[in-house]
C-alpha atoms as a PDB file:
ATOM      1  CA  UNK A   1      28.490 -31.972   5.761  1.00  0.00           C
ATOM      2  CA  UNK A   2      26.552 -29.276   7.247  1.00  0.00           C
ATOM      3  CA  UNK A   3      23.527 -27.567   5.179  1.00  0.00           C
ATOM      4  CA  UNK A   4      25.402 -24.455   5.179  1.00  0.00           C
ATOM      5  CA  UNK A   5      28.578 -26.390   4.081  1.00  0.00           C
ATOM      6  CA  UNK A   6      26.682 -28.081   1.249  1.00  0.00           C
ATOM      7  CA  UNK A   7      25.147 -24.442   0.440  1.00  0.00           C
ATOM      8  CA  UNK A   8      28.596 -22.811   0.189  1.00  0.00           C
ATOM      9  CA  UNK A   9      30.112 -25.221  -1.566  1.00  0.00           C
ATOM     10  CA  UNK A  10      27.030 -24.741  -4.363  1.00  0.00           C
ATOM     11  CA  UNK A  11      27.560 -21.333  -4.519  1.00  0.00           C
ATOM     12  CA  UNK A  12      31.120 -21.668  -5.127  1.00  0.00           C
ATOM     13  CA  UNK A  13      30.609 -24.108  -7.660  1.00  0.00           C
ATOM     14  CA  UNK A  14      30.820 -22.693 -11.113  1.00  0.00           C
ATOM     15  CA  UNK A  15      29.016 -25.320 -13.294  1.00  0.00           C
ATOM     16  CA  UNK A  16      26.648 -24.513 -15.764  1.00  0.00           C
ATOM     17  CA  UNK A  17      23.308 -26.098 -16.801  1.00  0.00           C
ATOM     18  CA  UNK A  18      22.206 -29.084 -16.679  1.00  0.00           C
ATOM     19  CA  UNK A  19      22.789 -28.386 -12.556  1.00  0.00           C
ATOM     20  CA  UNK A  20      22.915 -31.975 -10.976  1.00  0.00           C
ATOM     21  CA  UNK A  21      19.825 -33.282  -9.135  1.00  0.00           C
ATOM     22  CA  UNK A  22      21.519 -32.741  -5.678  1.00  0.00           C
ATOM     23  CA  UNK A  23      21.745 -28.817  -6.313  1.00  0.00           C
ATOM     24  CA  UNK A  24      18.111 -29.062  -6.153  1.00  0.00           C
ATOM     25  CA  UNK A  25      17.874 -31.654  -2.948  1.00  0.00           C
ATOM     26  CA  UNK A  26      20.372 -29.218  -1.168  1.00  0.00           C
ATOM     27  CA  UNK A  27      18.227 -25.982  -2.296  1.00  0.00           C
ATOM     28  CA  UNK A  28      14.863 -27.497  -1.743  1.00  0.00           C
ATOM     29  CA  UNK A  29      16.176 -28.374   2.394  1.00  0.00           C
ATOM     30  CA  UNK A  30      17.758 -25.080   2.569  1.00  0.00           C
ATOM     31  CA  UNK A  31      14.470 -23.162   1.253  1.00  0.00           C
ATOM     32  CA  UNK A  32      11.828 -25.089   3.975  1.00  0.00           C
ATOM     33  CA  UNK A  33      14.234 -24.155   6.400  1.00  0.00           C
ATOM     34  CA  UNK A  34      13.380 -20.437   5.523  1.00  0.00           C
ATOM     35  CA  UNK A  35       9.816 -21.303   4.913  1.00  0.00           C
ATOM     36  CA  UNK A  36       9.836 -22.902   8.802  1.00  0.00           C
ATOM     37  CA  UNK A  37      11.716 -19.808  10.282  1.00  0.00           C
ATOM     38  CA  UNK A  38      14.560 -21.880  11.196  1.00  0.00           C
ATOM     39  CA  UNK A  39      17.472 -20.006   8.981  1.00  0.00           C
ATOM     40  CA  UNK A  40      17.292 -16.060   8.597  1.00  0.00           C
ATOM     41  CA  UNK A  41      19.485 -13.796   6.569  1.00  0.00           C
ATOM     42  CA  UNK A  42      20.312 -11.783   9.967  1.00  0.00           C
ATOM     43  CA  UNK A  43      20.519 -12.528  13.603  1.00  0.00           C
ATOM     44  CA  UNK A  44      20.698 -10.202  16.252  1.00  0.00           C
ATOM     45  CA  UNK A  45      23.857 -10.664  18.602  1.00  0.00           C
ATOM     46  CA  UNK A  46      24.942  -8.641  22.021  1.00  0.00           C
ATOM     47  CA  UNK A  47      22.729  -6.097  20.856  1.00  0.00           C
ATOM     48  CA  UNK A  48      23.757  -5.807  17.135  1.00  0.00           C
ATOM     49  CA  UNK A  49      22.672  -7.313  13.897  1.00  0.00           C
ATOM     50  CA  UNK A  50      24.383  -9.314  11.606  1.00  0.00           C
ATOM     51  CA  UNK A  51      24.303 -10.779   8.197  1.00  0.00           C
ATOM     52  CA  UNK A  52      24.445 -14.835   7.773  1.00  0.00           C
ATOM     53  CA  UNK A  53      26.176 -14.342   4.275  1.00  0.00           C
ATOM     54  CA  UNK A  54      25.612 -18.326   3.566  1.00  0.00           C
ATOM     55  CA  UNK A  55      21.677 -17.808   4.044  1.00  0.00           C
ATOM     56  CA  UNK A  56      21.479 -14.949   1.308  1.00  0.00           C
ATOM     57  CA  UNK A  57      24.074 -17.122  -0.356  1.00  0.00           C
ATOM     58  CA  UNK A  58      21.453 -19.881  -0.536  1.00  0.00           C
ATOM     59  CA  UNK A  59      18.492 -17.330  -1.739  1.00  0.00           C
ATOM     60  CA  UNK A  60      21.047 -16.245  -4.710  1.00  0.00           C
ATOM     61  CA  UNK A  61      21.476 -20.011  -5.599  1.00  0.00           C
ATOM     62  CA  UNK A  62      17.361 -20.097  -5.841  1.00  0.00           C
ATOM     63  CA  UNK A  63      18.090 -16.993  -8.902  1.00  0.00           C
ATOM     64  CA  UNK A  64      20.905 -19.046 -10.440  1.00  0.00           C
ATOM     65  CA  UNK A  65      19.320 -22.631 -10.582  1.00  0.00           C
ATOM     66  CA  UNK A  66      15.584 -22.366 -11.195  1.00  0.00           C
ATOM     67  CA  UNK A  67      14.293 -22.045 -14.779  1.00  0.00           C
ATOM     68  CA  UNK A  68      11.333 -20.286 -16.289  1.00  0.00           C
ATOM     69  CA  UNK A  69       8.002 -21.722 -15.478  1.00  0.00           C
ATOM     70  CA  UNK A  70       4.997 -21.245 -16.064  1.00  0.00           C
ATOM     71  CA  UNK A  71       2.555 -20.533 -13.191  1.00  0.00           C
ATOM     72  CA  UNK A  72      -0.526 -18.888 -15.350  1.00  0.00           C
ATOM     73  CA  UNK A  73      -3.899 -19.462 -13.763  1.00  0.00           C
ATOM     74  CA  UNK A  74      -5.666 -19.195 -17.249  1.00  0.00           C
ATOM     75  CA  UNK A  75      -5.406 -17.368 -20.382  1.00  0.00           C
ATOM     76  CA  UNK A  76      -6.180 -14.303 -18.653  1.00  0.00           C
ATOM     77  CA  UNK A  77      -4.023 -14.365 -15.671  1.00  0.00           C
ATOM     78  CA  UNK A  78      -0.685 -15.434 -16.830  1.00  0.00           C
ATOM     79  CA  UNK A  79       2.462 -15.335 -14.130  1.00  0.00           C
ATOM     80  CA  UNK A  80       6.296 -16.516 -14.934  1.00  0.00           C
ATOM     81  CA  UNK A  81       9.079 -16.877 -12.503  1.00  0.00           C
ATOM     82  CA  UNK A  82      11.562 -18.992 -11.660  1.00  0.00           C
ATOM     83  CA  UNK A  83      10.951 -22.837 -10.864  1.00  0.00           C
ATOM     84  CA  UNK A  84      12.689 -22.260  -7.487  1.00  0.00           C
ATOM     85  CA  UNK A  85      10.561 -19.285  -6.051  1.00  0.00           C
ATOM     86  CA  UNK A  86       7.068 -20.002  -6.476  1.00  0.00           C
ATOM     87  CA  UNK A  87       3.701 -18.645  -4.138  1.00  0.00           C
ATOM     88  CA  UNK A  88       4.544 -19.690  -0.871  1.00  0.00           C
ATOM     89  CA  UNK A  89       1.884 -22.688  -0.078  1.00  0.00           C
ATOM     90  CA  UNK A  90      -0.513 -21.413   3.153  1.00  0.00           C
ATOM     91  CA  UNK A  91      -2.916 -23.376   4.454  1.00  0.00           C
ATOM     92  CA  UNK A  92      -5.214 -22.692   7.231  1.00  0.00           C
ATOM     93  CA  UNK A  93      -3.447 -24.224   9.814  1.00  0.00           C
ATOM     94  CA  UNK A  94      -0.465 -22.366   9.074  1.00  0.00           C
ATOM     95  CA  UNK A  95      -2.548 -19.575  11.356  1.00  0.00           C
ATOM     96  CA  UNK A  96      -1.796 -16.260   8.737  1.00  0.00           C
ATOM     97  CA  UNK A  97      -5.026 -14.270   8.106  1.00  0.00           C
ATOM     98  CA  UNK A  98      -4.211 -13.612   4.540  1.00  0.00           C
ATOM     99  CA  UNK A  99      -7.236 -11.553   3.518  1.00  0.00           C
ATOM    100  CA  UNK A 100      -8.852 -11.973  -0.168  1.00  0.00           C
ATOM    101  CA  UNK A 101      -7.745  -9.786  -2.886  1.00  0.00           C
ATOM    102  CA  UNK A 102      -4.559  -9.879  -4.761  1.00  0.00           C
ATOM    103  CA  UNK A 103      -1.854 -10.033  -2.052  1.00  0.00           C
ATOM    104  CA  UNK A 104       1.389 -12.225  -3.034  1.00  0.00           C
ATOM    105  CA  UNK A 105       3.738 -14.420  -0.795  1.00  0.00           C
ATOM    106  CA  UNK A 106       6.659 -15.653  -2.245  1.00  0.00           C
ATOM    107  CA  UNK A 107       8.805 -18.782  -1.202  1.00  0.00           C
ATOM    108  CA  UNK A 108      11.589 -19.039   0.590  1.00  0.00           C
ATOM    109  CA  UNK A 109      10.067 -16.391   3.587  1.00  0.00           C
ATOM    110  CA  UNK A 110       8.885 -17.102   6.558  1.00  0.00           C
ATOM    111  CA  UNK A 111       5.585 -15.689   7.671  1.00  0.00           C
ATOM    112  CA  UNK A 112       4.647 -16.451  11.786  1.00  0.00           C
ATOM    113  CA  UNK A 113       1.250 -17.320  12.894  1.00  0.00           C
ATOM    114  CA  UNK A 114      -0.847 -14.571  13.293  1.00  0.00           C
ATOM    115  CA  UNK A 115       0.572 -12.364  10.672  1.00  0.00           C
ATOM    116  CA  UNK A 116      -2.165 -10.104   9.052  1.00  0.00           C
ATOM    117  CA  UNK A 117      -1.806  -9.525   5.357  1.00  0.00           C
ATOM    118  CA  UNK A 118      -4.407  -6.694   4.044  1.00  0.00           C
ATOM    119  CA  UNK A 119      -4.772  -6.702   0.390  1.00  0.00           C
ATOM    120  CA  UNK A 120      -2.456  -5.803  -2.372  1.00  0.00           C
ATOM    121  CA  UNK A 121       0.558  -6.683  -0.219  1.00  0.00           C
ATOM    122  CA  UNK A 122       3.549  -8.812  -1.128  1.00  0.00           C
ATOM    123  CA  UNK A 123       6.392 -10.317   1.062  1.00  0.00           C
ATOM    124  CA  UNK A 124       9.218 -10.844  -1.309  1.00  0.00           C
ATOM    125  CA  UNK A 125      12.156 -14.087  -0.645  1.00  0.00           C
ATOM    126  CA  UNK A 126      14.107 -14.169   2.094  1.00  0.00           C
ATOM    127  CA  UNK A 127      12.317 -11.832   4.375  1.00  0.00           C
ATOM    128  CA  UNK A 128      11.482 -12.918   7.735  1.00  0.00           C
ATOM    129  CA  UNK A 129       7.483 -11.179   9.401  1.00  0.00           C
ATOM    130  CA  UNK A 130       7.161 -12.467  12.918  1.00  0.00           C
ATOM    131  CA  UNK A 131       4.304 -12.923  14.816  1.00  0.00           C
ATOM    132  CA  UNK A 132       1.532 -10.809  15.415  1.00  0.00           C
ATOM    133  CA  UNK A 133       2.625  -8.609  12.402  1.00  0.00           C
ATOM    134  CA  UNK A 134      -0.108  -6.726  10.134  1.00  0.00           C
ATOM    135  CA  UNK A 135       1.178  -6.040   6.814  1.00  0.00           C
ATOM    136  CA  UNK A 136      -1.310  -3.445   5.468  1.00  0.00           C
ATOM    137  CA  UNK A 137      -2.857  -2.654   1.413  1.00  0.00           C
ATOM    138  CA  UNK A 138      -0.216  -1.634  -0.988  1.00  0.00           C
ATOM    139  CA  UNK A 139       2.966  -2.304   1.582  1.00  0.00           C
ATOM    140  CA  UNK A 140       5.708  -4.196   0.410  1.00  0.00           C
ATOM    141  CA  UNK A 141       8.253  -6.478   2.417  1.00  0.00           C
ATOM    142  CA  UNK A 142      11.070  -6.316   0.490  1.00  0.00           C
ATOM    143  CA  UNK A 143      13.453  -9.125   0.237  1.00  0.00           C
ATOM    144  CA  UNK A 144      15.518 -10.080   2.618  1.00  0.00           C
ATOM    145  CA  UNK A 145      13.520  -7.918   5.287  1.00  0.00           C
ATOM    146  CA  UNK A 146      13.748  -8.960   8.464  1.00  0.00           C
ATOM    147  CA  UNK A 147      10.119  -7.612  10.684  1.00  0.00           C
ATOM    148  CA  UNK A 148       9.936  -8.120  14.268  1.00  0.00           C
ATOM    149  CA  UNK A 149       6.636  -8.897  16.518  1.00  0.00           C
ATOM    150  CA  UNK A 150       3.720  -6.773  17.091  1.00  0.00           C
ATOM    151  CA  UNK A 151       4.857  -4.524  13.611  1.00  0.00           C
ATOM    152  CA  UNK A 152       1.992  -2.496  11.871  1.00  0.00           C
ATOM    153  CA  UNK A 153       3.382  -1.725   8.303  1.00  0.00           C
ATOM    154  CA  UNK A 154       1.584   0.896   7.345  1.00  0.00           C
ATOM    155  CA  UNK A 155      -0.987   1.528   3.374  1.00  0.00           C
ATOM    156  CA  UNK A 156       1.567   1.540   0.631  1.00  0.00           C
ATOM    157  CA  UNK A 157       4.673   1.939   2.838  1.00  0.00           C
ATOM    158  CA  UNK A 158       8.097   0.423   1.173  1.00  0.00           C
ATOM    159  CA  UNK A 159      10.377  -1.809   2.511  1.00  0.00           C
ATOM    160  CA  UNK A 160      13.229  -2.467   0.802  1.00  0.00           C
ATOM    161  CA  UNK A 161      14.985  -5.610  -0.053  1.00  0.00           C
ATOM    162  CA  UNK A 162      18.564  -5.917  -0.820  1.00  0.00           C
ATOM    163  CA  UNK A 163      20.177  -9.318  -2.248  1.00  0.00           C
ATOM    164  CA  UNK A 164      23.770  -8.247  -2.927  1.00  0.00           C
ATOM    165  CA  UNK A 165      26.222  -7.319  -2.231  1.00  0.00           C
ATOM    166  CA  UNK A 166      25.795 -10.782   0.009  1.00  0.00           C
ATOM    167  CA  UNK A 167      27.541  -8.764   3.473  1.00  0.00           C
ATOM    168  CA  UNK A 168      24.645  -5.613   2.641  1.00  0.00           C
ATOM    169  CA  UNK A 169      22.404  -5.776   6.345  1.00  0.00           C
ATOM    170  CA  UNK A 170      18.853  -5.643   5.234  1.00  0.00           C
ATOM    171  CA  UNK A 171      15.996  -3.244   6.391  1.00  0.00           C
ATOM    172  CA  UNK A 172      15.572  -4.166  10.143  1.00  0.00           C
ATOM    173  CA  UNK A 173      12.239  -3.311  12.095  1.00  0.00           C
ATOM    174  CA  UNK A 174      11.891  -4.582  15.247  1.00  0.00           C
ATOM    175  CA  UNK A 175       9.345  -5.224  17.850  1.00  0.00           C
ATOM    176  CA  UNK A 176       6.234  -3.295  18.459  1.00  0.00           C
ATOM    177  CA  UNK A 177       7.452  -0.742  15.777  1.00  0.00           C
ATOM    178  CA  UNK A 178       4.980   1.187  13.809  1.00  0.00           C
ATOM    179  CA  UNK A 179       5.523   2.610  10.573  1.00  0.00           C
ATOM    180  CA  UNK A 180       3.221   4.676   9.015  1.00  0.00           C
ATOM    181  CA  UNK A 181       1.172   5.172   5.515  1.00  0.00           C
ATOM    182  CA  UNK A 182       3.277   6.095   2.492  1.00  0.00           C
ATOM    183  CA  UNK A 183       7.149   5.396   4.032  1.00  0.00           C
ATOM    184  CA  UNK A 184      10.103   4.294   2.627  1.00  0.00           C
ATOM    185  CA  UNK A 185      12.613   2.191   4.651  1.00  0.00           C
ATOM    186  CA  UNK A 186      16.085   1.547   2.645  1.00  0.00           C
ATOM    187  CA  UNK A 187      19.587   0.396   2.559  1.00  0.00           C
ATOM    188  CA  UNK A 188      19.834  -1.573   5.883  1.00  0.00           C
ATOM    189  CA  UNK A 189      18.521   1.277   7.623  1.00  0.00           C
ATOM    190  CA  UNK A 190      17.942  -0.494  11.332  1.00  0.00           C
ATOM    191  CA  UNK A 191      14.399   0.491  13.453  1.00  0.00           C
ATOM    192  CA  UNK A 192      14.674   0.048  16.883  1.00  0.00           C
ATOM    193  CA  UNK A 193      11.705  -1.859  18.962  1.00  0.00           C
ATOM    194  CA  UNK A 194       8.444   0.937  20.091  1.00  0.00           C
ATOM    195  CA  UNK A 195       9.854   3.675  17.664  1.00  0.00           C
ATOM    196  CA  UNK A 196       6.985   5.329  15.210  1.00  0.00           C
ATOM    197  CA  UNK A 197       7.439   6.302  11.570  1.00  0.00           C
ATOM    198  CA  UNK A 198       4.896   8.683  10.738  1.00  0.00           C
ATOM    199  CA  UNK A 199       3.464   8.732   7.582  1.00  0.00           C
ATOM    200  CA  UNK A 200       5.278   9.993   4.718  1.00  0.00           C
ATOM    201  CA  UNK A 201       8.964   9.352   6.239  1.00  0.00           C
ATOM    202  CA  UNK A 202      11.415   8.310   3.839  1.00  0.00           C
ATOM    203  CA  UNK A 203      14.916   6.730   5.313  1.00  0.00           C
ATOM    204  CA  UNK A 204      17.954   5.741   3.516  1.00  0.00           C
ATOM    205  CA  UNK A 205      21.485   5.289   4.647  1.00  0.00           C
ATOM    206  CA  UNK A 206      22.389   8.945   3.516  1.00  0.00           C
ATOM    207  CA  UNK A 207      18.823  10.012   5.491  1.00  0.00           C
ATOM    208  CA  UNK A 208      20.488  12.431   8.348  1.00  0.00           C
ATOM    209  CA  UNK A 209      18.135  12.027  11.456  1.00  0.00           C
ATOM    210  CA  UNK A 210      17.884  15.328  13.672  1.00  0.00           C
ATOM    211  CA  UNK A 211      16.886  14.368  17.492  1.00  0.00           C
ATOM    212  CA  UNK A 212      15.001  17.617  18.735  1.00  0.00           C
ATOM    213  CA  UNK A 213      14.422  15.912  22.231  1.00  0.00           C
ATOM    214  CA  UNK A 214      18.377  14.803  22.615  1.00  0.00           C
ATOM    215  CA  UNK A 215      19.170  17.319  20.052  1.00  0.00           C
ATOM    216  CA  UNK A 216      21.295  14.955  18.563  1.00  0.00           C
ATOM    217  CA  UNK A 217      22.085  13.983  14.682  1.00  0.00           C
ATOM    218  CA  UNK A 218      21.832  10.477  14.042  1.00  0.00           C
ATOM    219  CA  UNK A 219      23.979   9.507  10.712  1.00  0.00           C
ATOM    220  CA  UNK A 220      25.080   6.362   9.004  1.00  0.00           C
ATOM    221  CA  UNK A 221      28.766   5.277   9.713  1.00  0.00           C
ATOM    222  CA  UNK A 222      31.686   4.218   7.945  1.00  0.00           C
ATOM    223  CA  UNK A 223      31.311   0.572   9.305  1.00  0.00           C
ATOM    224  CA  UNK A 224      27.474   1.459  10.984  1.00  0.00           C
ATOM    225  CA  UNK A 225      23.835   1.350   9.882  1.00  0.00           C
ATOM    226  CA  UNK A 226      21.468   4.503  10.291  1.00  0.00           C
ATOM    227  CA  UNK A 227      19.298   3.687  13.389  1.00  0.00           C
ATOM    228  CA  UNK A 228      16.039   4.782  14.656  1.00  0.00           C
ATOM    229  CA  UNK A 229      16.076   5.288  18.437  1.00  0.00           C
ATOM    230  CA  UNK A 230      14.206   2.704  20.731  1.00  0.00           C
ATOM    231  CA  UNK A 231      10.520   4.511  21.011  1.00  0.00           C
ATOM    232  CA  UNK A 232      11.590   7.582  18.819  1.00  0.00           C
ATOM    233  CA  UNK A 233       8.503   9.128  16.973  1.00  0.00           C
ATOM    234  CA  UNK A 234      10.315  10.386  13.752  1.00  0.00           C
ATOM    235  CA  UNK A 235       7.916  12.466  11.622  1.00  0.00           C
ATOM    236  CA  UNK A 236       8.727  14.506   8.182  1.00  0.00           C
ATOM    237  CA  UNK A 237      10.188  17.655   8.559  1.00  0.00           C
ATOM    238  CA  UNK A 238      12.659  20.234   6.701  1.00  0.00           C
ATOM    239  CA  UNK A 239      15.523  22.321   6.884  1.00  0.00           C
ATOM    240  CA  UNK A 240      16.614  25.639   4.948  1.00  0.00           C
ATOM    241  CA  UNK A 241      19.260  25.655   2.786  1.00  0.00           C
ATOM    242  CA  UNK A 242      22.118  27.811   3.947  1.00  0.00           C
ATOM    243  CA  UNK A 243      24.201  28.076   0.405  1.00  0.00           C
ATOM    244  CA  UNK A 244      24.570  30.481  -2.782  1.00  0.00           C
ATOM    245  CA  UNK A 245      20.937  29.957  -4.602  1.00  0.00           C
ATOM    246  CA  UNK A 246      19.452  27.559  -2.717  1.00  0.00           C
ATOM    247  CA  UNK A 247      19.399  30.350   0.381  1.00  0.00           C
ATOM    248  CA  UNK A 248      18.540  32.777  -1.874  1.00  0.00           C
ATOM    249  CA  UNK A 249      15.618  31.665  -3.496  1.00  0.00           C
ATOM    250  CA  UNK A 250      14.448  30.055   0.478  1.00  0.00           C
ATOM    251  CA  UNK A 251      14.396  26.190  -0.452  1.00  0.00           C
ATOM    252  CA  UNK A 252      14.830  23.747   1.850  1.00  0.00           C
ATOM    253  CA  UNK A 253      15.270  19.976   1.987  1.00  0.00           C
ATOM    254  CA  UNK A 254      13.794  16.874   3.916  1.00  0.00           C
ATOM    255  CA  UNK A 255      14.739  15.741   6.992  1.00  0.00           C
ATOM    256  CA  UNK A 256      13.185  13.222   9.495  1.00  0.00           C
ATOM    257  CA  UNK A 257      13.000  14.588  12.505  1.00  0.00           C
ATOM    258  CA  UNK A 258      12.460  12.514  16.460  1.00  0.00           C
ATOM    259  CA  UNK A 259      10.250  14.709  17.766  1.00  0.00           C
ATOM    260  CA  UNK A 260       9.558  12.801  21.234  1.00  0.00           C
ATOM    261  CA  UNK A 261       9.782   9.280  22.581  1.00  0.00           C
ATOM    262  CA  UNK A 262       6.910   7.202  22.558  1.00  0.00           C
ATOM    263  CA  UNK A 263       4.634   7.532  25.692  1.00  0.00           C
ATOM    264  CA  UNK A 264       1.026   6.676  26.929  1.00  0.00           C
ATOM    265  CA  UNK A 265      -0.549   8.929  24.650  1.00  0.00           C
ATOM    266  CA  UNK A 266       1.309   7.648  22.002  1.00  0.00           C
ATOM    267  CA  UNK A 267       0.748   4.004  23.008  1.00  0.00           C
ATOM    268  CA  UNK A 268      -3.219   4.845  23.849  1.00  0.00           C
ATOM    269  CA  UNK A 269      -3.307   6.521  19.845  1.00  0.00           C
ATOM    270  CA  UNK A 270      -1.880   2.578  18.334  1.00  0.00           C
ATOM    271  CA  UNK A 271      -4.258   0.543  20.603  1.00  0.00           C
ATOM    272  CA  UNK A 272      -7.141   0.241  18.081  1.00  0.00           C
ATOM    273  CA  UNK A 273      -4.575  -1.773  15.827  1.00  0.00           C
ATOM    274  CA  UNK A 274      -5.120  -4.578  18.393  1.00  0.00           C
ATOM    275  CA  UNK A 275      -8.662  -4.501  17.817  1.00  0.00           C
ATOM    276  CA  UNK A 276      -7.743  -5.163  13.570  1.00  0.00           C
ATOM    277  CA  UNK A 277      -5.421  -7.758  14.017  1.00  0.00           C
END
């Protein structure tokens, strides 16, 4: 039987505790193969993403098996989680620059060599940070998350994590993408490779996206994700309010707005980032 056979067949299994030792066994497999990079949640095919509903499957087992444990490091600094989904165990050969200073990695996520994690950052379960990465102070990876290579996530920019429902598409960013200080990335909202979130941007799948170069309106479907353009530069903008008081008393709302495509000068202004990593 297949390790996603054996995983499905857990999850369908409706047993209570005492769970059998082979639960564990089967978990324990299934989790290094997230640790190692060798399962993900989503996979990119012909173009589109998709979820692996077994692999979140297997990350929800994690929740339902593990018990309360204690993971204090003294009477001062006292932590408790679940016995499934403890820190992630990095050594130095694992090749992540994880800089001193309160930064968490939990496990069951794989993090590639030469990842750069600035402190207070944490990379929730599940999520997937490829190579090259640098996950700055404050930012969180969300679980589930799946970060493509050459990403700068930007001082205290969010993104989110979903768990269920188990065929939810997580927050996709993908290669060479840079998202800026202060953003918010939700609800499966997809980031095509080169694009630039500039600082402040907040994107949810309800976020309409107004494309002043294509002038275009970019919208989550009935059976589609909100996407960000390849190399869009999407920065925080407004519009007025058209209606009754709203009009009347001249508010407006946000709205993220692709103001060009990424060029030289834009590529020339992210260059130092190489020198940090």
């Amino acid at each position: 039987m297949s390790l996603k056979e054996q995983i499905e067949k857990i999850y369908s299994d409706t047993s209570k505790q005492p769970y059998p030792a082979e639960f564990y066994e089967i978990f324990n497999k299934f989790k290094e193969e997230l640790n190692q990079g060798r399962v993900r949640i989503a996979h990119k095919k012909d173009g589109q993403w998709q979820v692996n509903d077994w692999v979140k499957k297997g990350v929800l087992i994690g929740f339902r098996i593990g018990t309360f444990a204690d993971y204090s490091i003294n009477n001062s600094f006292g932590f408790f989680d679940k016995s499934t989904y403890p820190l992630k165990r990095i050594t130095i050969e694992d090749n992540i620059r994880l800089v001193p200073g309160g930064s968490s990695i939990r496990d069951g996520c794989y993090v590639s060599p030469g990842v750069v994690c600035m402190p207070p950052m944490y990379i929730n379960v599940g999520a997937y940070v490829d190579e090259g990465t640098m996950i700055d102070s404050h930012a969180l990876v969300g679980s589930c998350a799946q970060i493509g290579k050459g990403v700068h996530i930007s001082a205290a920019a969010q993104i989110g994590g979903v768990l269920e429902p188990i065929g939810a598409l997580p927050v996709i960013i993908e290669d060479n993408v840079l998202i800026g200080g202060n953003c918010g990335i939700y609800e499966g909202t997809i980031v095509r490779q080169g694009a630039v979130i500039a600082a402040g941007v907040t994107l949810t799948s309800g976020t309409p996206i107004y494309d002043l170069v294509n002038e275009k309106i970019y919208r989550k479907g009935l059976n589609s994700h909100l996407e960000i353009p390849e190399n869009a530069v999407v920065i925080a903008g407004s519009r007025p309010i058209v209606k009754a008081w709203g009009k009347k008393e001249g508010l407006s709302v946000f709205t993220p707005i692709i103001v060009k495509y990424r060029d030289n000068k834009t590529n020339e202004s992210t260059e130092l980032e190489d020198w940090l990593r």
